[in-house]
C-alpha atoms as a PDB file:
ATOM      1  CA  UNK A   1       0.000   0.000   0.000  1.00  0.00           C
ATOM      2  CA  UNK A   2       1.160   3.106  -0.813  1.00  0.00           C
ATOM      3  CA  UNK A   3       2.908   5.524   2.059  1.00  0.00           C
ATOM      4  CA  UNK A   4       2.840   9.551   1.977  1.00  0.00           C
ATOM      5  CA  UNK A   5       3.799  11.846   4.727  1.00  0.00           C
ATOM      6  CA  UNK A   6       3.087  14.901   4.374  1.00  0.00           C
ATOM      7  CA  UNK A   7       3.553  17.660   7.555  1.00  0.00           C
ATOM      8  CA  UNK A   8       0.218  19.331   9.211  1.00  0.00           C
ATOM      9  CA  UNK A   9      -0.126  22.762   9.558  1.00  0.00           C
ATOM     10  CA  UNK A  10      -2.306  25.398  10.661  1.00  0.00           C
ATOM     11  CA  UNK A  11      -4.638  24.834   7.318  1.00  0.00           C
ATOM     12  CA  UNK A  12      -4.207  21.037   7.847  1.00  0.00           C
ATOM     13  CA  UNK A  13      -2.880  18.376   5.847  1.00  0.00           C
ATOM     14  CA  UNK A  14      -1.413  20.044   2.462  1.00  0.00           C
ATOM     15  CA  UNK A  15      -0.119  18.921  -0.772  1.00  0.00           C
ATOM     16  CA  UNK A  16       1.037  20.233  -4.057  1.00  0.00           C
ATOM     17  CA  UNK A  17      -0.997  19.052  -6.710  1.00  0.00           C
ATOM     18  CA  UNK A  18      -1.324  19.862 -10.359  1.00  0.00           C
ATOM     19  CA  UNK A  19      -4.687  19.763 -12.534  1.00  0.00           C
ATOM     20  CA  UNK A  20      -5.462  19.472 -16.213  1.00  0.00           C
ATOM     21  CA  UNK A  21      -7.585  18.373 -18.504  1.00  0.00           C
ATOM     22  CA  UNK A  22      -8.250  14.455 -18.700  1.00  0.00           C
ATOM     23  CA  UNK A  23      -6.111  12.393 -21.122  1.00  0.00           C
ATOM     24  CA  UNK A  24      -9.318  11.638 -23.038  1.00  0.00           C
ATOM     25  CA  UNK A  25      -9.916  15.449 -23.081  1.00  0.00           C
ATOM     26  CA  UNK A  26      -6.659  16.317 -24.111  1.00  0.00           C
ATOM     27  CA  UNK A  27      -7.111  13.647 -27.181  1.00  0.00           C
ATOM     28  CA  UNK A  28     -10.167  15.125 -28.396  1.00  0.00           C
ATOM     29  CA  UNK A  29      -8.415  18.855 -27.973  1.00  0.00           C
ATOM     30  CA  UNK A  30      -5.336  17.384 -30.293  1.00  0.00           C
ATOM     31  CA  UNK A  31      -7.844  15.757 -33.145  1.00  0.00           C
ATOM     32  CA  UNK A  32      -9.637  18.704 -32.852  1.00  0.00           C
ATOM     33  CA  UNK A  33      -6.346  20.822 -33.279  1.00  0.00           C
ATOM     34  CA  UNK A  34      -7.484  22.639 -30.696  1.00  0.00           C
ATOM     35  CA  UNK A  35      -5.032  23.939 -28.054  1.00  0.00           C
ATOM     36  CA  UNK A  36      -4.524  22.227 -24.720  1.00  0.00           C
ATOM     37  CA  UNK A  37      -5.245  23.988 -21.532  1.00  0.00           C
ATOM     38  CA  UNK A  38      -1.879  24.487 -19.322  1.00  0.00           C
ATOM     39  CA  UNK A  39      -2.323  22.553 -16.367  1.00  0.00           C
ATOM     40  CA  UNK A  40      -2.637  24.129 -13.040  1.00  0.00           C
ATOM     41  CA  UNK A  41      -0.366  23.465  -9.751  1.00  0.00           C
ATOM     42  CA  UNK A  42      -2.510  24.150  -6.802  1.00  0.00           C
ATOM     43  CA  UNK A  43      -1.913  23.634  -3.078  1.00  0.00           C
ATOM     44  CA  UNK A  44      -4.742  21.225  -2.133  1.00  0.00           C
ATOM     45  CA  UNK A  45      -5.983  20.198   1.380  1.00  0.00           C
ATOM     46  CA  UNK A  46      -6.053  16.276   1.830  1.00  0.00           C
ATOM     47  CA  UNK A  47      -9.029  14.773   3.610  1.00  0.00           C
ATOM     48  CA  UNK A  48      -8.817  11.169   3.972  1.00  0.00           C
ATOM     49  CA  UNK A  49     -12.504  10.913   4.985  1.00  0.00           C
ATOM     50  CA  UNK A  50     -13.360  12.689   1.543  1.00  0.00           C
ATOM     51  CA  UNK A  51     -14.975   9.908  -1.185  1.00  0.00           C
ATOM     52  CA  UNK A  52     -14.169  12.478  -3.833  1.00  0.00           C
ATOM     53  CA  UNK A  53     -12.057  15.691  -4.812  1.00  0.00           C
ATOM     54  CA  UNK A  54     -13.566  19.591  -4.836  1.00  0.00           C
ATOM     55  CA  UNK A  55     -11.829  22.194  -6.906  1.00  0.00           C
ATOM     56  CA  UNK A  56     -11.892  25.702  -7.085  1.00  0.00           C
ATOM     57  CA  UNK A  57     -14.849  26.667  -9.700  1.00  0.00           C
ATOM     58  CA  UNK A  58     -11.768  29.009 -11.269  1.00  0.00           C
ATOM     59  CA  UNK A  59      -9.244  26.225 -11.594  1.00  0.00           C
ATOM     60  CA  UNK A  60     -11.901  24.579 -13.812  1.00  0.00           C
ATOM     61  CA  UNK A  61     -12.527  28.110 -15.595  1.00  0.00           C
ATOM     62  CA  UNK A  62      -8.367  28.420 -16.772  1.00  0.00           C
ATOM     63  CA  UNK A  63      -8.860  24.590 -18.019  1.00  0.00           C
ATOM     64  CA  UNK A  64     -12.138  25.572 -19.991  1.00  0.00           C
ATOM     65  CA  UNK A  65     -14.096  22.466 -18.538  1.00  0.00           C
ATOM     66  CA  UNK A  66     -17.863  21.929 -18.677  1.00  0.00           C
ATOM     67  CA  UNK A  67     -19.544  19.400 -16.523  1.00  0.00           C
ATOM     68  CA  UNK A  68     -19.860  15.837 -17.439  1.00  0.00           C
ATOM     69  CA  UNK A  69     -23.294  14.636 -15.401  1.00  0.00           C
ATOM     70  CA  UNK A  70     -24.122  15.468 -12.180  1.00  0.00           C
ATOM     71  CA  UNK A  71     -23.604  14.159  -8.644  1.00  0.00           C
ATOM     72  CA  UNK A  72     -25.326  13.938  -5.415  1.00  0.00           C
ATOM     73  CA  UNK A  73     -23.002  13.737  -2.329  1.00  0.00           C
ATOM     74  CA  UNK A  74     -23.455  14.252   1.630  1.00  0.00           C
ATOM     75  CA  UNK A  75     -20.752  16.582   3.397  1.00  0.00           C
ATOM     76  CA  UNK A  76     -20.468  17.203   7.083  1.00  0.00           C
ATOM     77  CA  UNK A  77     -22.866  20.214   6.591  1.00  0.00           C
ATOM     78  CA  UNK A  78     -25.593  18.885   4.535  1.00  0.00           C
ATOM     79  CA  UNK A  79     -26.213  16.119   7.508  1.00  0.00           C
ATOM     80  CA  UNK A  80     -28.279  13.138   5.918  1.00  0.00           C
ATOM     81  CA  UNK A  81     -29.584  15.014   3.263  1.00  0.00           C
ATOM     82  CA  UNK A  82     -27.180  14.748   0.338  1.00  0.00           C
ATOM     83  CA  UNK A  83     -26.249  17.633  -1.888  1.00  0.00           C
ATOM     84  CA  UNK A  84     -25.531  17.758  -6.143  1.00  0.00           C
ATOM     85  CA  UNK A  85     -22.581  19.349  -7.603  1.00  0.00           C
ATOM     86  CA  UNK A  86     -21.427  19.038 -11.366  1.00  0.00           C
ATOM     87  CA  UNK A  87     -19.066  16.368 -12.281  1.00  0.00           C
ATOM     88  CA  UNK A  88     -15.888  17.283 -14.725  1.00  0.00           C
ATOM     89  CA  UNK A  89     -13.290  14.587 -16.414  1.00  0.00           C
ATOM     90  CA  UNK A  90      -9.880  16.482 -14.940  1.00  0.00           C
ATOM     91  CA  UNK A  91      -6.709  14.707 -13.698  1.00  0.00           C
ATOM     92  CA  UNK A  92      -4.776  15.243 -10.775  1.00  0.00           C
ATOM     93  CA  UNK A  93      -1.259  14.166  -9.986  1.00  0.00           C
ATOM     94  CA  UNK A  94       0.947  15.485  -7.290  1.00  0.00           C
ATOM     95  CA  UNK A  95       3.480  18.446  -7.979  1.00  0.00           C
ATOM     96  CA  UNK A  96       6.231  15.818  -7.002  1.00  0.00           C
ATOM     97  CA  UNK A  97       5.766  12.410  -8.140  1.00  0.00           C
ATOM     98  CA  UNK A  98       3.543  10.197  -5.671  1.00  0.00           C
ATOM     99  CA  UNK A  99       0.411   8.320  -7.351  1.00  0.00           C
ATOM    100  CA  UNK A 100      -2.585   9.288  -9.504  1.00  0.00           C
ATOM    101  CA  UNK A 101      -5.468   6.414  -9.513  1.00  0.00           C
ATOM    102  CA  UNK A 102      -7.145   5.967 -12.725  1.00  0.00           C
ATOM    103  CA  UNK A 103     -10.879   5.420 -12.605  1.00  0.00           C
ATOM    104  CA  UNK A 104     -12.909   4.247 -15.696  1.00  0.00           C
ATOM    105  CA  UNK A 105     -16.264   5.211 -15.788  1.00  0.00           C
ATOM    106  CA  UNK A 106     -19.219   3.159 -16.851  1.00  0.00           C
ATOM    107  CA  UNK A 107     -18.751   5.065 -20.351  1.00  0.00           C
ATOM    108  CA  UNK A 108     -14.913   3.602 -20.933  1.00  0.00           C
ATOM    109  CA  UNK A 109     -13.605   7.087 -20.534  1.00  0.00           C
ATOM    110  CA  UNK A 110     -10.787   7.869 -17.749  1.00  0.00           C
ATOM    111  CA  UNK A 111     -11.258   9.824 -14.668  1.00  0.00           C
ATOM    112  CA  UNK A 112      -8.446  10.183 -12.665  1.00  0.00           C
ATOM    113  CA  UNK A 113      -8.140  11.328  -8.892  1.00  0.00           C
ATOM    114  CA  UNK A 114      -6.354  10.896  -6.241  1.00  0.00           C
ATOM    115  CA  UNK A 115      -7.715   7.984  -3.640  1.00  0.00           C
ATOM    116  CA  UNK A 116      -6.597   6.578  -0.339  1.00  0.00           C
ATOM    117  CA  UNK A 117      -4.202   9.289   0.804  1.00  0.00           C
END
């Protein structure tokens, strides 16, 4: 199993991260011979209890994303009653090398994320 330490500080648990466009994406851009968003290095707070990632609704502006579906999820505000949010195809891998987990999707397409950190 994978092993990351990573110090604690007044914010919590951070980590350099950088986001872009899904390989899939980035195909389509390329046939398309349209150009490929840069991707983005963030600093990103890691919650272990989290069952998937939240970005910044203007990281996803500079990668000119639109939302993929839709998806219901309950947070430690919403209580029992779950909450939707948009769903986009990015990738994330960390600023240093550590692990990206590919998901595929019921469609065949990638989605990658970080899991189990």
């Amino acid at each position: 199993m994978p092993h990351l330490s990573i110090p604690i500080t007044p914010a919590g648990p951070l980590l350099d991260i950088v986001i872009s466009v899904s390989q899939p994406r980035a195909d389509a851009l390329r046939n398309a011979s349209l150009p490929i968003p840069p991707p983005v290095k963030i600093r990103g707070l890691v919650d272990t209890g989290a069952s998937c990632s939240c970005i910044d609704p203007t990281i996803l502006a500079q990668l000119n994303l639109t939302p993929t579906g839709i998806g219901s999820f309950n947070t430690a505000s919403s209580g029992s009653q779950s909450t939707s949010a948009s769903l986009y195809d990015i990738n994330l891998t960390g600023a240093s090398p550590i692990c990206a987990v590919a998901w595929y999707n019921k469609r065949g397409g990638v989605r990658s994320f970080y899991a189990g950190i």
